[in-house]
N, C-alpha and C. Protein backbone atom coordinates (compact mmCIF):
# COMPACT_ATOMS: atom_id res chain seq x y z
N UNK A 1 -96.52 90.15 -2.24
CA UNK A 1 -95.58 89.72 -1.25
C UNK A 1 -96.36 89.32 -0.01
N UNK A 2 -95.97 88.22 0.47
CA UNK A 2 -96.56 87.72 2.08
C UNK A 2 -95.56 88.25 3.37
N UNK A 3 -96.08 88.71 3.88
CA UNK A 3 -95.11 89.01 5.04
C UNK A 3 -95.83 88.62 6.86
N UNK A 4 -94.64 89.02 7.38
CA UNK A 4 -95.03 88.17 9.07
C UNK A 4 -94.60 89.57 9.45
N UNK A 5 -95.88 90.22 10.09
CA UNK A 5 -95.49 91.69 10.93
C UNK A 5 -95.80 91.60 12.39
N UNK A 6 -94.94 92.34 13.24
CA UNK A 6 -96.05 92.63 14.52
C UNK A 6 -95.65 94.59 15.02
N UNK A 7 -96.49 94.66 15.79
CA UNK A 7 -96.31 96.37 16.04
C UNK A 7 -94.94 96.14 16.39
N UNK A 8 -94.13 97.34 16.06
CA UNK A 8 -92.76 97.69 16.50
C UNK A 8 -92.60 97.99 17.92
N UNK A 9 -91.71 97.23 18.92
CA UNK A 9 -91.39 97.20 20.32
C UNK A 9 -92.32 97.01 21.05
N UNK A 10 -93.24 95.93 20.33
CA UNK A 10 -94.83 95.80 21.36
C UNK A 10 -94.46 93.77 21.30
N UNK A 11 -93.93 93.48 22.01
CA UNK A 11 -93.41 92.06 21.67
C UNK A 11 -94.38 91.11 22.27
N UNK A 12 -95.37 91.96 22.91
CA UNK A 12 -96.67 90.92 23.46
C UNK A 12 -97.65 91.16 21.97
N UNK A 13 -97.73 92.15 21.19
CA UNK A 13 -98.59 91.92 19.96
C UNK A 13 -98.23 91.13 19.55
N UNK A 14 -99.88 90.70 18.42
CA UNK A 14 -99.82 89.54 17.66
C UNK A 14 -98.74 89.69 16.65
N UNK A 15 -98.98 88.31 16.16
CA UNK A 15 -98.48 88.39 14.91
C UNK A 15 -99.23 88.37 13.58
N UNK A 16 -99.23 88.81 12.56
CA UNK A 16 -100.09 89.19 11.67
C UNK A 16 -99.50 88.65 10.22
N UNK A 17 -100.38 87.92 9.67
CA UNK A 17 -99.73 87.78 8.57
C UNK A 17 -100.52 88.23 7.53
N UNK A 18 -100.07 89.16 6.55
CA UNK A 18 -100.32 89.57 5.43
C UNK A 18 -100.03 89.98 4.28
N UNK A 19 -101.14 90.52 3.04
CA UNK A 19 -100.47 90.24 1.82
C UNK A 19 -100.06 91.75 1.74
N UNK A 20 -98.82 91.98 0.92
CA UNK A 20 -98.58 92.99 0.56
C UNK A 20 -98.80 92.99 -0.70
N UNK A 21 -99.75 94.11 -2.01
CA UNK A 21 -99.61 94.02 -3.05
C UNK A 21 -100.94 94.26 -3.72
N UNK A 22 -101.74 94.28 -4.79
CA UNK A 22 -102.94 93.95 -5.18
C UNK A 22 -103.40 95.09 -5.11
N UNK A 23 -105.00 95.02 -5.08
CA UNK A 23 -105.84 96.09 -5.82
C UNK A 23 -105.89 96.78 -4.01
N UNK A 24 -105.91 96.14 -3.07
CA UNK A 24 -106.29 96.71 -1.36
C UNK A 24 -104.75 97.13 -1.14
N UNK A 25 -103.84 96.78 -1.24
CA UNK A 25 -102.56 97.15 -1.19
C UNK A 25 -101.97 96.69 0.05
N UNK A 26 -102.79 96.03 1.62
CA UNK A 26 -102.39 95.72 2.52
C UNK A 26 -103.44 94.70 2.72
N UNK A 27 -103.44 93.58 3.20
CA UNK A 27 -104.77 92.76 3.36
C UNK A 27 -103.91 91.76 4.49
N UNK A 28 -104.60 92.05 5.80
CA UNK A 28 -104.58 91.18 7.05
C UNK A 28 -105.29 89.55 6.54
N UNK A 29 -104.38 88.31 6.84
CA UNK A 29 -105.16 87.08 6.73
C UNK A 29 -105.21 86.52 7.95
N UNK A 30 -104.09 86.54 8.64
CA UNK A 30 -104.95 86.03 10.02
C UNK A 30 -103.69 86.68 11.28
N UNK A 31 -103.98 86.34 12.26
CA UNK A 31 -102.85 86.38 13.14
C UNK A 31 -103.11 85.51 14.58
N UNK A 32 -101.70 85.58 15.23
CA UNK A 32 -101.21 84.39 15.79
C UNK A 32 -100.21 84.79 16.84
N UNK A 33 -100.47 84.24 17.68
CA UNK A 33 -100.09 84.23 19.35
C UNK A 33 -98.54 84.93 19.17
N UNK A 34 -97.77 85.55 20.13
CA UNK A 34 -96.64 86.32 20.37
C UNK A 34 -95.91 85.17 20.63
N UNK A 35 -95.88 83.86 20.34
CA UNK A 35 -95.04 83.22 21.18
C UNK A 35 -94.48 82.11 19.75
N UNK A 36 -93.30 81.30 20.30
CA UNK A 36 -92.50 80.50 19.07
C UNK A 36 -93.62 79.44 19.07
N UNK A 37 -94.76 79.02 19.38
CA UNK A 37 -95.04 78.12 18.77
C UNK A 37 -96.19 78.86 17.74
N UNK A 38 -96.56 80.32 17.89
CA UNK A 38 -98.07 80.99 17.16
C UNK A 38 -96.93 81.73 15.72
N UNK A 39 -95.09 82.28 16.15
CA UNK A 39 -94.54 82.28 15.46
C UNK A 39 -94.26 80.94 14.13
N UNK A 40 -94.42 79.71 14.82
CA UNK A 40 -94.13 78.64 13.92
C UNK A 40 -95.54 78.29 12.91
N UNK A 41 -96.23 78.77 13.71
CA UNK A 41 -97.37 78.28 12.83
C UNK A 41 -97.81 79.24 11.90
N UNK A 42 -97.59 80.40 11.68
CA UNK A 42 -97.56 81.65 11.29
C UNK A 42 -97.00 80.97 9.59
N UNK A 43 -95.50 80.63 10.15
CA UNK A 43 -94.50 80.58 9.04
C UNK A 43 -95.17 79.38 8.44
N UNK A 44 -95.78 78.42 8.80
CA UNK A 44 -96.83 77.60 7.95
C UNK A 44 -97.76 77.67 7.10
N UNK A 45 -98.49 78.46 7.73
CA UNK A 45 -99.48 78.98 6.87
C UNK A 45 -99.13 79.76 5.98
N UNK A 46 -98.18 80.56 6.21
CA UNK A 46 -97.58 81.71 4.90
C UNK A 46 -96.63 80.30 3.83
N UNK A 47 -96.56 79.26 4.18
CA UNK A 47 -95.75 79.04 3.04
C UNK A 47 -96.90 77.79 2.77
N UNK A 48 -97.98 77.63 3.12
CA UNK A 48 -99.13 77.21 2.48
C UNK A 48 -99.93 78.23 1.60
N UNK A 49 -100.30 79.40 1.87
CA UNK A 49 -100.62 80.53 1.23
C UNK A 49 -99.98 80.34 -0.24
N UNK A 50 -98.06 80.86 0.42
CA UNK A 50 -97.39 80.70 -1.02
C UNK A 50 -97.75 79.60 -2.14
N UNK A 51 -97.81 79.00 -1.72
CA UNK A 51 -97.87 77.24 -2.67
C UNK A 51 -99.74 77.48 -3.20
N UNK A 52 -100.62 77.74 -2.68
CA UNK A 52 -101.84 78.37 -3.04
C UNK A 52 -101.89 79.72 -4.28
N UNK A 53 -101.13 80.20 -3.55
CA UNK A 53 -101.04 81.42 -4.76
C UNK A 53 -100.35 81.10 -5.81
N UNK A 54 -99.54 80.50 -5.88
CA UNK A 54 -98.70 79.90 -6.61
C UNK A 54 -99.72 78.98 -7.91
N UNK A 55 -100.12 77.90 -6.96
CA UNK A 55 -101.05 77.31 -8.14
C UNK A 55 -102.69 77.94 -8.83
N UNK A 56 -102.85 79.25 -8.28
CA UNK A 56 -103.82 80.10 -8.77
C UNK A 56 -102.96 80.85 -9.75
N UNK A 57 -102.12 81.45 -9.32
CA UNK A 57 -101.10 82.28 -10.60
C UNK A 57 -101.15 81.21 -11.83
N UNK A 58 -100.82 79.72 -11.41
CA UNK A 58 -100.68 78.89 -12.56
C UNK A 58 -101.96 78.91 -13.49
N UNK A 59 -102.86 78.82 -13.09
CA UNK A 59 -104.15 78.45 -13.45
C UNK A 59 -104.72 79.99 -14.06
N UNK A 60 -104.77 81.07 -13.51
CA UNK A 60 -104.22 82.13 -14.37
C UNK A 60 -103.77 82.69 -15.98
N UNK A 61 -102.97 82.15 -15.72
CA UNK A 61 -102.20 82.24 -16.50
C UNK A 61 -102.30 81.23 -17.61
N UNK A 62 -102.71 80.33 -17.13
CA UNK A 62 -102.60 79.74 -18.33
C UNK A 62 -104.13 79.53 -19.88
């Protein structure tokens, strides 16, 4: 699972995006400014990630 975290009631922390899952069980990939434009870009990269993992699962697997 990919997720978008930041510390709870700390609204100047970053934002962090990472994997939930796997052999490390938590793995930080990057993080990104407290603000809607470090939020927007955040949600970019996680759904570039997705589409990445996605075609490694394919390749995988097959």
């Amino acid at each position: 699972m990919l997720s978008l975290v930041q510390e709870q009631d700390k609204p100047d922390s970053p934002l962090i995006l990472v994997i939930l899952g796997g052999a490390d069980g938590f793995y930080p990939l990057e993080s990104f400014e407290p603000t809607p434009e470090g939020s927007d870009l955040a949600k970019i990269a996680g759904d570039l990630m997705l589409r990445a993992l996605a075609v490694a699962h394919g390749n995988w697997s097959a």
